[in-house]
C-alpha atoms as a PDB file:
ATOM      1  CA  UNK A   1      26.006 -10.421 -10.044  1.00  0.00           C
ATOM      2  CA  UNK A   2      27.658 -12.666  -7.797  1.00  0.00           C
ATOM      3  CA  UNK A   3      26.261 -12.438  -3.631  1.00  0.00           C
ATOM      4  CA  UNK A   4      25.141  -8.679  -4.162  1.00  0.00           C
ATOM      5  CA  UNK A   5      21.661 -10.323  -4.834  1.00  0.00           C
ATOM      6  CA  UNK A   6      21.308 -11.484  -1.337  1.00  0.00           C
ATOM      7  CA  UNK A   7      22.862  -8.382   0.410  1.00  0.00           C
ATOM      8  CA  UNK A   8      19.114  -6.728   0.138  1.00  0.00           C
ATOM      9  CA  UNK A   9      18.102  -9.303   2.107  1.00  0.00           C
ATOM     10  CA  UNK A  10      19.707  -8.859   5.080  1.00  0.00           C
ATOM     11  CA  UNK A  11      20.912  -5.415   4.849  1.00  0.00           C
ATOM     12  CA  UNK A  12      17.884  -4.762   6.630  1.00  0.00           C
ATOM     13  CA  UNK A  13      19.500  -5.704   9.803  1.00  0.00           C
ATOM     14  CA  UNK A  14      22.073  -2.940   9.686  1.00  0.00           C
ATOM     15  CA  UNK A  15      18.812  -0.670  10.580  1.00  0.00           C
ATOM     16  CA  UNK A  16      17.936  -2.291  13.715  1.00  0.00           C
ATOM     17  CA  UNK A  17      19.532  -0.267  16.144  1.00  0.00           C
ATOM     18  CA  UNK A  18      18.174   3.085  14.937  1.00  0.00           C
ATOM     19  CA  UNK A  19      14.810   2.087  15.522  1.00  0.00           C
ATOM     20  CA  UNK A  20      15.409   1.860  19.496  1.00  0.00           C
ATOM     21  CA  UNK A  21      17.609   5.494  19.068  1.00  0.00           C
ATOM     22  CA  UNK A  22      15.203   7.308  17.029  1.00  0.00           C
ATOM     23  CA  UNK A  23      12.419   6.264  19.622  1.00  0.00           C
ATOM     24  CA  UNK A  24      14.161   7.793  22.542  1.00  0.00           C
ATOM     25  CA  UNK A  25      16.979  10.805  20.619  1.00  0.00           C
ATOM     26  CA  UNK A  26      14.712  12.042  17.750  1.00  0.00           C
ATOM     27  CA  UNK A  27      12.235  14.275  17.274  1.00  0.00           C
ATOM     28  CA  UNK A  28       9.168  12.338  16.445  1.00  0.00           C
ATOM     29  CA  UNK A  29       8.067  14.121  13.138  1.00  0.00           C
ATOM     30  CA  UNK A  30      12.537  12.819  11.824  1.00  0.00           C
ATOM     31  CA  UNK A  31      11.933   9.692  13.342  1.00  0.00           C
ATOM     32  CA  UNK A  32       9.110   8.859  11.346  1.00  0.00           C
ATOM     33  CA  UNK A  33      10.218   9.610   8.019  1.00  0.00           C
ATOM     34  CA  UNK A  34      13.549   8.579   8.399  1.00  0.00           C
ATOM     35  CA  UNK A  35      12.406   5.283   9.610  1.00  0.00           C
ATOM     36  CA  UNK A  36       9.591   5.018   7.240  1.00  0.00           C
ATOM     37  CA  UNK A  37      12.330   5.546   4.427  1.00  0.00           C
ATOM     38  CA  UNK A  38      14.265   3.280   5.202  1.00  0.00           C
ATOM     39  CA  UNK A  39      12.101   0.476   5.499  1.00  0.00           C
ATOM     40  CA  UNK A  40      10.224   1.370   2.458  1.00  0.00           C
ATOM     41  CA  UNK A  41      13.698   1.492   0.239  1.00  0.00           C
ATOM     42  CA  UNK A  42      15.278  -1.647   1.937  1.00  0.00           C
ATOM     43  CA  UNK A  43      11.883  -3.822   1.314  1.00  0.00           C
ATOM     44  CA  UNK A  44      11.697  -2.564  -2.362  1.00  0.00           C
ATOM     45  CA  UNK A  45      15.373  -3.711  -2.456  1.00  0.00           C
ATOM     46  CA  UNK A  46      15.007  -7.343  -0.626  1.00  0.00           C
ATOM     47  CA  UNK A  47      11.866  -7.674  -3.349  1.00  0.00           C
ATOM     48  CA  UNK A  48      13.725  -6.995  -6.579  1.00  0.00           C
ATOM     49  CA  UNK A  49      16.077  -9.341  -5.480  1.00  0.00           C
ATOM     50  CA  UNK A  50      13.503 -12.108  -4.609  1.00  0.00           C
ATOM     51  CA  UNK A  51      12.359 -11.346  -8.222  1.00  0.00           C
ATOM     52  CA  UNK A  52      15.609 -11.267 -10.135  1.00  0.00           C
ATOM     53  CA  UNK A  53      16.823 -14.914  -7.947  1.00  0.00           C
ATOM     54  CA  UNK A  54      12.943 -16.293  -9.342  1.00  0.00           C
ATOM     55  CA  UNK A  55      13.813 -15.623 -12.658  1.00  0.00           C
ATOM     56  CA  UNK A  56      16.688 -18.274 -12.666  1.00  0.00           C
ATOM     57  CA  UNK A  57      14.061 -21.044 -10.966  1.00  0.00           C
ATOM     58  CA  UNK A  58      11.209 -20.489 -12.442  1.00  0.00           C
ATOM     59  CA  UNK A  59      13.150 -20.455 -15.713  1.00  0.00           C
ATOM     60  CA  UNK A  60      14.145 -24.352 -15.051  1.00  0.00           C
ATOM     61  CA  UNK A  61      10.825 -25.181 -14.064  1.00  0.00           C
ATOM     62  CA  UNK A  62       9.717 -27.251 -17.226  1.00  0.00           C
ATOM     63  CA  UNK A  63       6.538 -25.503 -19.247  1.00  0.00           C
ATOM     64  CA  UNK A  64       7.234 -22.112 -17.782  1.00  0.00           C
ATOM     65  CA  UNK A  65       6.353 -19.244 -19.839  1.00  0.00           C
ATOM     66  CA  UNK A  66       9.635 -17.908 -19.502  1.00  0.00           C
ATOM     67  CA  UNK A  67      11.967 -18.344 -22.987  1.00  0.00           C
ATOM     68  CA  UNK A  68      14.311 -21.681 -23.115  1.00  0.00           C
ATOM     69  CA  UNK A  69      17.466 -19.293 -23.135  1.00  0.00           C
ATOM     70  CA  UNK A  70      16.711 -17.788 -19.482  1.00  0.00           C
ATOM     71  CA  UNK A  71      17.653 -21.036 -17.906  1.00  0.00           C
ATOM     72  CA  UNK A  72      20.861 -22.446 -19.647  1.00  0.00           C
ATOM     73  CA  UNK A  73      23.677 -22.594 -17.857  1.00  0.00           C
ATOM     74  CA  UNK A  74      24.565 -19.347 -18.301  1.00  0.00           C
ATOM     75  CA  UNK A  75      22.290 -17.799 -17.040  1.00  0.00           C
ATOM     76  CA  UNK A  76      22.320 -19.936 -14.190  1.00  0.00           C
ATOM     77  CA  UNK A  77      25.994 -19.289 -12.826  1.00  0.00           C
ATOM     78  CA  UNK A  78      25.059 -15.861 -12.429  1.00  0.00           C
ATOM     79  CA  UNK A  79      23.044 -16.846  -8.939  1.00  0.00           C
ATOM     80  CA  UNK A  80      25.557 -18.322  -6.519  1.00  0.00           C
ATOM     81  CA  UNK A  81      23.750 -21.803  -5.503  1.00  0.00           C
ATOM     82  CA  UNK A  82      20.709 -21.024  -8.011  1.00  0.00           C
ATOM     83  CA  UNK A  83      19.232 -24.414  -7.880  1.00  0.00           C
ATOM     84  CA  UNK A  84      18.544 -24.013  -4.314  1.00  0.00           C
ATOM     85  CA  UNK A  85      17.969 -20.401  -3.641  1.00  0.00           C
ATOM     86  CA  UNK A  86      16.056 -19.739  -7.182  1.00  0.00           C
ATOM     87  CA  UNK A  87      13.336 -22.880  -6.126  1.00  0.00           C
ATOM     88  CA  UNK A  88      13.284 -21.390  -3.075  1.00  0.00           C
ATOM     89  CA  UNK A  89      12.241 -17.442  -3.974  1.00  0.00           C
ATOM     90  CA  UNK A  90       9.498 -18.452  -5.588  1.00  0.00           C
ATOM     91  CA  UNK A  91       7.183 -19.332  -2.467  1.00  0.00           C
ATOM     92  CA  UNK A  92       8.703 -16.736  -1.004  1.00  0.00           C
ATOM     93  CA  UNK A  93       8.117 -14.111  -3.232  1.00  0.00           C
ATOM     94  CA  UNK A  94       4.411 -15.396  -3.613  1.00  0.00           C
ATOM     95  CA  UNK A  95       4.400 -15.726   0.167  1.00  0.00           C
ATOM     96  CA  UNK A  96       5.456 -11.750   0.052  1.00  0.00           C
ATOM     97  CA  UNK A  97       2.818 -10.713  -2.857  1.00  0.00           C
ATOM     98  CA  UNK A  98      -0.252 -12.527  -1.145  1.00  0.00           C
ATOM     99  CA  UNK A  99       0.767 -11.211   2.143  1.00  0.00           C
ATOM    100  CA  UNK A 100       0.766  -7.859   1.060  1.00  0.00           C
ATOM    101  CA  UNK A 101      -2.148  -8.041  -1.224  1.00  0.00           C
ATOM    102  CA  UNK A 102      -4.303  -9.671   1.698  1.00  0.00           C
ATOM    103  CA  UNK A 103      -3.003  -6.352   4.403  1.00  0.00           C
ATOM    104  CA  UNK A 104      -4.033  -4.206   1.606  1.00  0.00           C
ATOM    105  CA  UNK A 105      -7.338  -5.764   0.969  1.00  0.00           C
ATOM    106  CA  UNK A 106      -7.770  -5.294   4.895  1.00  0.00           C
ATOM    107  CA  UNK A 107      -6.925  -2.213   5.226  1.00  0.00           C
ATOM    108  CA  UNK A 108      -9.249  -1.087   2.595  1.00  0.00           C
ATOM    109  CA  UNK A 109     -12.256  -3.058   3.736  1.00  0.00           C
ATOM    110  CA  UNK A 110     -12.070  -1.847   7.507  1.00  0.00           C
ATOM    111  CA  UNK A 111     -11.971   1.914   5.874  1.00  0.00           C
ATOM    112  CA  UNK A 112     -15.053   1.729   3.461  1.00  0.00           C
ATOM    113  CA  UNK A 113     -16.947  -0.252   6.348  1.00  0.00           C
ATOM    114  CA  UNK A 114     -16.365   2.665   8.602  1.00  0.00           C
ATOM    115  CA  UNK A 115     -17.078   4.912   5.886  1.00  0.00           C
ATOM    116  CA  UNK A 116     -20.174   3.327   5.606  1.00  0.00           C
ATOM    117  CA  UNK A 117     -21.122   3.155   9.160  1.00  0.00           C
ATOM    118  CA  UNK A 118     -20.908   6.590   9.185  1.00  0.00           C
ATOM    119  CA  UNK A 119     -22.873   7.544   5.890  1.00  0.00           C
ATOM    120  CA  UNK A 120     -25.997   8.782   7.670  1.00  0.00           C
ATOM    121  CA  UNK A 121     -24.189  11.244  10.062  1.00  0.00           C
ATOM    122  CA  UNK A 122     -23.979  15.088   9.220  1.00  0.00           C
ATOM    123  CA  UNK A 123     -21.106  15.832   7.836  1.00  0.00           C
ATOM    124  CA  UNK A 124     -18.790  17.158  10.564  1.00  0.00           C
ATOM    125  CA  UNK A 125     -14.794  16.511  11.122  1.00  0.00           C
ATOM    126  CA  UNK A 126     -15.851  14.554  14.054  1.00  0.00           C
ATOM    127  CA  UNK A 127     -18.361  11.714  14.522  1.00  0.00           C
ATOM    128  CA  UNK A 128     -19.589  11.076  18.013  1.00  0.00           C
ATOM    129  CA  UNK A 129     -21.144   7.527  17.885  1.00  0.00           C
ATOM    130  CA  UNK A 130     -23.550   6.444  20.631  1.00  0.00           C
ATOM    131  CA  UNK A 131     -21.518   3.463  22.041  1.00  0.00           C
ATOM    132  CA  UNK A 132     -20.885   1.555  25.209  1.00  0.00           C
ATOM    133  CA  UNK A 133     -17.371   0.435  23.795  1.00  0.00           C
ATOM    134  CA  UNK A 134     -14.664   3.248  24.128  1.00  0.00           C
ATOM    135  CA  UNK A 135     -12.359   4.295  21.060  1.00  0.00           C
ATOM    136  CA  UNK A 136     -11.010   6.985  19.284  1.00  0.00           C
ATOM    137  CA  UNK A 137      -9.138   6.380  16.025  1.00  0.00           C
ATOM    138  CA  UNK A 138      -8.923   8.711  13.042  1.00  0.00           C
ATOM    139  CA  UNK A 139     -10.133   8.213  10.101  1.00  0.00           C
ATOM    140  CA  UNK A 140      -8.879   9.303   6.396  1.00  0.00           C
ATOM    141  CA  UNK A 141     -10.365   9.404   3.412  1.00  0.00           C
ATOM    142  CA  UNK A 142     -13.604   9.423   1.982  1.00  0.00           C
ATOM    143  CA  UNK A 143     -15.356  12.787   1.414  1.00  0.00           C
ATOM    144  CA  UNK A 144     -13.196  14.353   3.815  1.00  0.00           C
ATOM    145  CA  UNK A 145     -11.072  12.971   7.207  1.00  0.00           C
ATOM    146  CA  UNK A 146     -12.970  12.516  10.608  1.00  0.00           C
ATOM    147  CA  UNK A 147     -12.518  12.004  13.703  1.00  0.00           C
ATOM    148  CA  UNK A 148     -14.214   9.157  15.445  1.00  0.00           C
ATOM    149  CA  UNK A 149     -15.007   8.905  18.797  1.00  0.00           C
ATOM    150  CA  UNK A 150     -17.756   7.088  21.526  1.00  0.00           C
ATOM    151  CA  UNK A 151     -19.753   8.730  23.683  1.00  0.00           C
ATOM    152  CA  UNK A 152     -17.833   5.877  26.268  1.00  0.00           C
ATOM    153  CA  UNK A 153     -14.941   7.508  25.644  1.00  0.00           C
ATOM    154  CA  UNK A 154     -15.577  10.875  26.183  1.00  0.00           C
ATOM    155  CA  UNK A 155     -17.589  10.137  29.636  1.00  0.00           C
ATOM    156  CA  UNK A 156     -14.214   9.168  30.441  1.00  0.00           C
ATOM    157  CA  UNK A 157     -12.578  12.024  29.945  1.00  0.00           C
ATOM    158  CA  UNK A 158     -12.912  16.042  31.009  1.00  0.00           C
ATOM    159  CA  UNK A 159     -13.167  18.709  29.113  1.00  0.00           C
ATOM    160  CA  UNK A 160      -9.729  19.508  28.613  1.00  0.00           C
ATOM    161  CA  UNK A 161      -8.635  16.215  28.236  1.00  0.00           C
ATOM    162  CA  UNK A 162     -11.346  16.133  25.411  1.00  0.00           C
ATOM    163  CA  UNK A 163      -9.726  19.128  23.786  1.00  0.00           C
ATOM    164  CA  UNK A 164      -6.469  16.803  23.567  1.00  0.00           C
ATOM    165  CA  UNK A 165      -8.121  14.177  22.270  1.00  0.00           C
ATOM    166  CA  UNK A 166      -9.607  15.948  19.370  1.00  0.00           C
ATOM    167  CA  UNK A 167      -6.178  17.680  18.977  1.00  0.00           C
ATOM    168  CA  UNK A 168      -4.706  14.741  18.915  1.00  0.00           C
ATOM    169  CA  UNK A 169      -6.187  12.413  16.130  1.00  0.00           C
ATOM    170  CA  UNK A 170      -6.766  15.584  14.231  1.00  0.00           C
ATOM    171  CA  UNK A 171      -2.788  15.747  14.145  1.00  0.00           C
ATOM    172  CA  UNK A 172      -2.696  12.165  12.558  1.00  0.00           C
ATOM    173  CA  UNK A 173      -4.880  13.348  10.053  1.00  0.00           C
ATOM    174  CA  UNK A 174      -2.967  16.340   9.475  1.00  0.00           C
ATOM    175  CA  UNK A 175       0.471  14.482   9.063  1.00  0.00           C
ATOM    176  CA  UNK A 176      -1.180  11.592   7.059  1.00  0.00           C
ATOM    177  CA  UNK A 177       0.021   9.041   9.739  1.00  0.00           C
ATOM    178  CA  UNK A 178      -1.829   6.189   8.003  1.00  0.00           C
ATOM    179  CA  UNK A 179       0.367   6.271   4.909  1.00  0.00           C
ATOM    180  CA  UNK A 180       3.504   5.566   7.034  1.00  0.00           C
ATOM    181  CA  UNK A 181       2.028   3.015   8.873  1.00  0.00           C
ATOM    182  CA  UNK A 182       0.963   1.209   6.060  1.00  0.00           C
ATOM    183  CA  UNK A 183       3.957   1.655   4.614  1.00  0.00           C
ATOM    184  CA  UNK A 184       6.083   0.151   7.510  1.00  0.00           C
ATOM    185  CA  UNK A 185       3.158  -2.483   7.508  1.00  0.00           C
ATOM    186  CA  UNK A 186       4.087  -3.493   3.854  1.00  0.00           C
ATOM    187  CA  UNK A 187       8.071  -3.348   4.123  1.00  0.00           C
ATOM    188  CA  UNK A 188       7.905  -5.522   6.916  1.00  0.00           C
ATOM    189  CA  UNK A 189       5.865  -8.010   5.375  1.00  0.00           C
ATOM    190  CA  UNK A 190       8.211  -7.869   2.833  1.00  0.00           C
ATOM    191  CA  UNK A 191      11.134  -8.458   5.191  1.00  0.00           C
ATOM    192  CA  UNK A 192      10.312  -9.998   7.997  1.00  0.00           C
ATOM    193  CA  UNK A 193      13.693  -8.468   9.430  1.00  0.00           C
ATOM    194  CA  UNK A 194      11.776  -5.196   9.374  1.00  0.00           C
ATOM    195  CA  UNK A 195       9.528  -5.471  11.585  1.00  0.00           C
ATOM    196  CA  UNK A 196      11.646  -3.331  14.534  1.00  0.00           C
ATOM    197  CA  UNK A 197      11.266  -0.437  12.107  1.00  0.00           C
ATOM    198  CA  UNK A 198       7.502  -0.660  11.780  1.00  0.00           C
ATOM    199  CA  UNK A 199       7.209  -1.133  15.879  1.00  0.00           C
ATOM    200  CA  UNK A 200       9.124   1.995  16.236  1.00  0.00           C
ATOM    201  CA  UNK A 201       7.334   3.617  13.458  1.00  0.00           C
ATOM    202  CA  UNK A 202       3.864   3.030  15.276  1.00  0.00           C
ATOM    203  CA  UNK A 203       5.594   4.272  18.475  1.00  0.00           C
ATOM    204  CA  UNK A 204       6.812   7.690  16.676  1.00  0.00           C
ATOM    205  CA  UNK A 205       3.909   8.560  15.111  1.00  0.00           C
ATOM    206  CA  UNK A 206       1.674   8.669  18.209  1.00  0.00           C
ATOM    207  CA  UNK A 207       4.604  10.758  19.885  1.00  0.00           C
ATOM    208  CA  UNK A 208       4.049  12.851  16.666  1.00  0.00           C
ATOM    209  CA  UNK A 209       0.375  13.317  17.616  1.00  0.00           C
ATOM    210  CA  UNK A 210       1.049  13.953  21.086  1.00  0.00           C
ATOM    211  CA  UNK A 211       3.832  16.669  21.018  1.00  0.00           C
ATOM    212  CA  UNK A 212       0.875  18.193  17.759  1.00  0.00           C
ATOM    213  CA  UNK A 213      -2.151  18.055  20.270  1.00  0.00           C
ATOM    214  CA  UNK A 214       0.448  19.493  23.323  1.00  0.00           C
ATOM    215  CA  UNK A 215       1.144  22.812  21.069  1.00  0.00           C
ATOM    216  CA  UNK A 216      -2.974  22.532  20.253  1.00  0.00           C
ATOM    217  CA  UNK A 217      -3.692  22.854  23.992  1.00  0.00           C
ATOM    218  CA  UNK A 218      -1.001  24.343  26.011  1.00  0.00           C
ATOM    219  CA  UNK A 219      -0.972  21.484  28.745  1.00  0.00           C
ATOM    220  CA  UNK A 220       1.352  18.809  27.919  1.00  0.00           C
ATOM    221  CA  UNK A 221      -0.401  17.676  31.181  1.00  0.00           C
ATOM    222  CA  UNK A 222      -3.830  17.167  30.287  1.00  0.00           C
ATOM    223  CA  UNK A 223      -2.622  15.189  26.727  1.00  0.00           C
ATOM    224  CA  UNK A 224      -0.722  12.823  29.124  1.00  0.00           C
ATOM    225  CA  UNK A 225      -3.264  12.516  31.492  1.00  0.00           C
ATOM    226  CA  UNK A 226      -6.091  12.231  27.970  1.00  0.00           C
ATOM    227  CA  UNK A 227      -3.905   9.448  26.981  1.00  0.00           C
ATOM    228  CA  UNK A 228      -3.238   7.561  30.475  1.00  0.00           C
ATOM    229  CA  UNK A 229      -7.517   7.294  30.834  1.00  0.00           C
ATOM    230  CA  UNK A 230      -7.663   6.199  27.329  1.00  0.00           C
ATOM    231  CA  UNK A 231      -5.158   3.383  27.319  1.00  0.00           C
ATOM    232  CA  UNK A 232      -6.826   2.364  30.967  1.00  0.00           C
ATOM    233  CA  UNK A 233     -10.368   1.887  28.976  1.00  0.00           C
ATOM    234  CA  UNK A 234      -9.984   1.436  25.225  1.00  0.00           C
ATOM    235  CA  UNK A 235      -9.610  -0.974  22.647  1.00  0.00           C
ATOM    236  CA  UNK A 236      -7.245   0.706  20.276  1.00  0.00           C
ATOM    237  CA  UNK A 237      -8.306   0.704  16.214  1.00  0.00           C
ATOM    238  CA  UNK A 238     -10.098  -1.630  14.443  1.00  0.00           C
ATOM    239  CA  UNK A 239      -6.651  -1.875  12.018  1.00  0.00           C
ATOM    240  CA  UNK A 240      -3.194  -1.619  12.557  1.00  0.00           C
ATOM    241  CA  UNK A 241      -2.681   1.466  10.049  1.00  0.00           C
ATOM    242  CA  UNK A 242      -5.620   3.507  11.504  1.00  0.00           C
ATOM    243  CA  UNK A 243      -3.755   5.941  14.210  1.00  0.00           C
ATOM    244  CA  UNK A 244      -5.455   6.106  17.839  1.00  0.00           C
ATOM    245  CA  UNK A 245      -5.050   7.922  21.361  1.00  0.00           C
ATOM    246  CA  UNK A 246      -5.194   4.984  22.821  1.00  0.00           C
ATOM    247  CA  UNK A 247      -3.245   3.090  20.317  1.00  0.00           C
ATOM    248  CA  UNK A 248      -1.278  -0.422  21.864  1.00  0.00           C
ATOM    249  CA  UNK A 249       2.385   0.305  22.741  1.00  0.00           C
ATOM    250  CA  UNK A 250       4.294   1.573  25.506  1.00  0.00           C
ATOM    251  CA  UNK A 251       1.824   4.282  26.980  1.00  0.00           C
ATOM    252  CA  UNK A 252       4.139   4.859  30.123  1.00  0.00           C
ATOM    253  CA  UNK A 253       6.808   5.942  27.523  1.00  0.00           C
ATOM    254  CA  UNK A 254       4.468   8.475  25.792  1.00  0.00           C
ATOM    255  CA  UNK A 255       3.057   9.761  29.596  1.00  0.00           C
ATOM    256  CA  UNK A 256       6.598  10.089  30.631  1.00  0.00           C
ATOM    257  CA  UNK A 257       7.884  12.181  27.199  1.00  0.00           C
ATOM    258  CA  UNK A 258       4.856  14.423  27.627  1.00  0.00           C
ATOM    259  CA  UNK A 259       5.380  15.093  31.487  1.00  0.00           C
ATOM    260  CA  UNK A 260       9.211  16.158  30.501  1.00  0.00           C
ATOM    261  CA  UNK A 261       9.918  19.146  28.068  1.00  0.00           C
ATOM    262  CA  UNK A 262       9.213  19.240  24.886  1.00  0.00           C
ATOM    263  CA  UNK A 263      11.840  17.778  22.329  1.00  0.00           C
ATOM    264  CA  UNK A 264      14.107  19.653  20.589  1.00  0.00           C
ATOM    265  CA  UNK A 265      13.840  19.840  16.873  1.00  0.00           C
ATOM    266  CA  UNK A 266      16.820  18.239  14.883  1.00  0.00           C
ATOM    267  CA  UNK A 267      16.734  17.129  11.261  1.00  0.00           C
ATOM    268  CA  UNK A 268      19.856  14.795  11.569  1.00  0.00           C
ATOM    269  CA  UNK A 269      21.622  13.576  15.081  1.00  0.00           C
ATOM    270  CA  UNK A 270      25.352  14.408  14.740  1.00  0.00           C
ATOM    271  CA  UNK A 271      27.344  11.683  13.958  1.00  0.00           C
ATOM    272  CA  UNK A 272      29.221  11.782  17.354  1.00  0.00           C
ATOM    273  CA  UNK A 273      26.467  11.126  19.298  1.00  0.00           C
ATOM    274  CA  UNK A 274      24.728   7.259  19.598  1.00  0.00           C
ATOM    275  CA  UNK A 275      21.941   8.132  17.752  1.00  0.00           C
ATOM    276  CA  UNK A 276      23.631  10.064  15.029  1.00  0.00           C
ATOM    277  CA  UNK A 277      25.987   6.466  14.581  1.00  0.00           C
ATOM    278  CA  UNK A 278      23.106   4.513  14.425  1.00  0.00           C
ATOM    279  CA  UNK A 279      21.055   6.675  11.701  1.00  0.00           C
ATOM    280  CA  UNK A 280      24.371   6.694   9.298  1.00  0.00           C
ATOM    281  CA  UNK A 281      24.616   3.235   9.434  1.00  0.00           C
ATOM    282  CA  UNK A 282      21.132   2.711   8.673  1.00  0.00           C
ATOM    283  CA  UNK A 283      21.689   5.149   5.515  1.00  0.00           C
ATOM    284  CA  UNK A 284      24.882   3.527   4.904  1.00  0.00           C
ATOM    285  CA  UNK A 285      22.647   0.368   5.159  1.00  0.00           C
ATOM    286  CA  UNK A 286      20.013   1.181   3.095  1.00  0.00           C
ATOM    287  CA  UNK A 287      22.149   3.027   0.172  1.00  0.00           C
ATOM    288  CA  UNK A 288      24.726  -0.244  -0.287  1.00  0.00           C
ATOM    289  CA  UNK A 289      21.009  -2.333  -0.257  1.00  0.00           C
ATOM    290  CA  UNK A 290      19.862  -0.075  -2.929  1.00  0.00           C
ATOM    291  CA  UNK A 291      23.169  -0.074  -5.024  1.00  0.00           C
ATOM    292  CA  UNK A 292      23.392  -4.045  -4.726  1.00  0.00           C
ATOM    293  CA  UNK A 293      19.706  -4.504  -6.000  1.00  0.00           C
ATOM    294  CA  UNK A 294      20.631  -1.934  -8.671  1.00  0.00           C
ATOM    295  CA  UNK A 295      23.657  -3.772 -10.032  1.00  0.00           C
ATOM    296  CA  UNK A 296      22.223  -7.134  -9.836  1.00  0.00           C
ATOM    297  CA  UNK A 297      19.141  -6.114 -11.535  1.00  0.00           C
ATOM    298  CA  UNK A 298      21.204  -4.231 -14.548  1.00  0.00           C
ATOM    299  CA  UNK A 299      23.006  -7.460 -14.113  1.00  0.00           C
ATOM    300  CA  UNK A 300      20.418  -9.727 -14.864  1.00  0.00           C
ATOM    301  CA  UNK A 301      18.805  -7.567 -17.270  1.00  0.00           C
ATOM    302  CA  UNK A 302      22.185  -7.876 -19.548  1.00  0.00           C
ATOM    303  CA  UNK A 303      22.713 -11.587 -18.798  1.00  0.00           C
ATOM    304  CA  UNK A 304      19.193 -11.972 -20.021  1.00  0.00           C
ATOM    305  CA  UNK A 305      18.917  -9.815 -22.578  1.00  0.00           C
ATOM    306  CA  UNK A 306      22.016 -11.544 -24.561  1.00  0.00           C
ATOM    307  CA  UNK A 307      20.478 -15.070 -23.536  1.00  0.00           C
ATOM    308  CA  UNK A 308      17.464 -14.371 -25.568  1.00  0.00           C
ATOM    309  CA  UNK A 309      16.926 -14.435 -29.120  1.00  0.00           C
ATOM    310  CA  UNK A 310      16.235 -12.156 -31.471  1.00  0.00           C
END
């Protein structure tokens, strides 16, 4: 098995500069997938190996559960330096689980306390609450998606900036935007080196919405100018995963992309351009993670499997 464990772990960095590219060279809807893949496969990857490098510690660790065979020697020479590195996934790999399980919980609370909040309203596609706090988020789920808005907001806004807002957060519904930013959300928990991926990722997906709610309308002017007031006056989403107008990033970015044409449709940069390097070394990056967790896992599973007795 040898160092292709730990290759998962920072393979991740070989992604880094396609997040910037895809930002500024891709179409929004290839951005987001591509990116979202990528970080979704490389944190599954960096996992598995946390896992297989536990095995060997927690298997020395005396009354573990784990059979006496898993930790003789071995077993143990498998894992390059596995008295250090196998004590040491274990608080990691509990530090990734909890983590995860804890952004999860979050997420679903924040949802089903909306959901709630929202129980005695008819049952429209958008609900209009009567607050002095503006927002706009979407909101997935439930009986069926809606769109939530305050009446703050919309005094804020005229009517055909409305239009784009409605457009707009009924686009993230449309495209399920949540499950990619969760998504990112987990893999970078998982790998902290991940995190550029799910920054871009949150970037992308509101360009996603915009360039939607621009075809909706017919005024790439009015979504820019929807989304300039917004920013100036809201508070974003009460979580990170639910998509907004108004959601934090770079909001002169998004203006500026909207007051240019629209972008052109590509499913893969070519390879002679910046971009196109960047995104083949990310899947060059992410397939060599994914064939290095493989083989240490079938690795491991051998080693193990002839350690223990019948």
């Amino acid at each position: 098995m040898g160092v292709f464990v730990f290759l998962p772990l920072v393979l991740p960095l070989t992604a880094w500069p396609i997040a910037r590219l895809a930002e500024q060279h891709l179409h929004p809807r290839t951005a987001t997938r591509l990116l979202s893949a990528v970080a979704v496969v490389m944190a599954l990857c960096s996992t598995l190996c946390l896992a297989l490098v536990m095995v060997v510690g927690t298997a020395q660790l005396p009354g573990n559960p784990l059979p006496d065979a898993w930790s003789d020697p071995e077993v143990r020479a498998a894992v390059p330096y596995d008295e250090v590195v196998g004590k040491a996934a274990i608080p990691a790999l509990c530090a990734v689980v909890a983590t995860s399980a804890r952004a999860l919980w979050r997420h679903g609370r924040v949802r089903r306390r909306a959901h709630r909040a929202l129980a005695g309203l008819p049952g429209t596609g958008v609900a209009v609450l009567p607050d002095d706090v503006p927002y706009a988020y979407a909101l997935p789920g439930g009986r069926r998606d809606r769109v939530v808005v305050s009446t703050a907001l919309l005094d804020c806004l005229e009517p055909g900036e409305r239009r784009a807002l409605f457009a707009h957060e009924r686009a993230h519904l449309a495209a399920r935007h949540h499950r990619f930013l969760l998504a990112v959300r987990l893999a970078a928990l998982a790998n902290p080196f991940l995190r550029p991926l799910r920054t871009a990722v949150a970037y992308t997906t509101e360009r996603w919405a915009d360039e939607a709610a621009a075809r909706a309308v017919g005024d790439r002017r009015a979504v820019a100018t929807a989304i300039g007031k917004a920013a100036l006056v809201s508070r974003g989403t009460p979580v990170a995963t639910l998509a907004g107008l108004a959601a934090p990033g770079p909001v002169p970015r998004r203006v500026a992309a909207l007051l240019g044409p629209a972008p052109s449709v590509r499913p893969w940069p070519p390879v002679s351009t910046s971009a196109g390097l960047a995104a083949w070394t990310a899947a060059a990056g992410t397939a060599v993670s994914a064939m290095s967790s493989a083989n240490a896992a079938v690795t491991m599973f051998l080693i193990l499997r002839a350690a223990t007795p019948l």
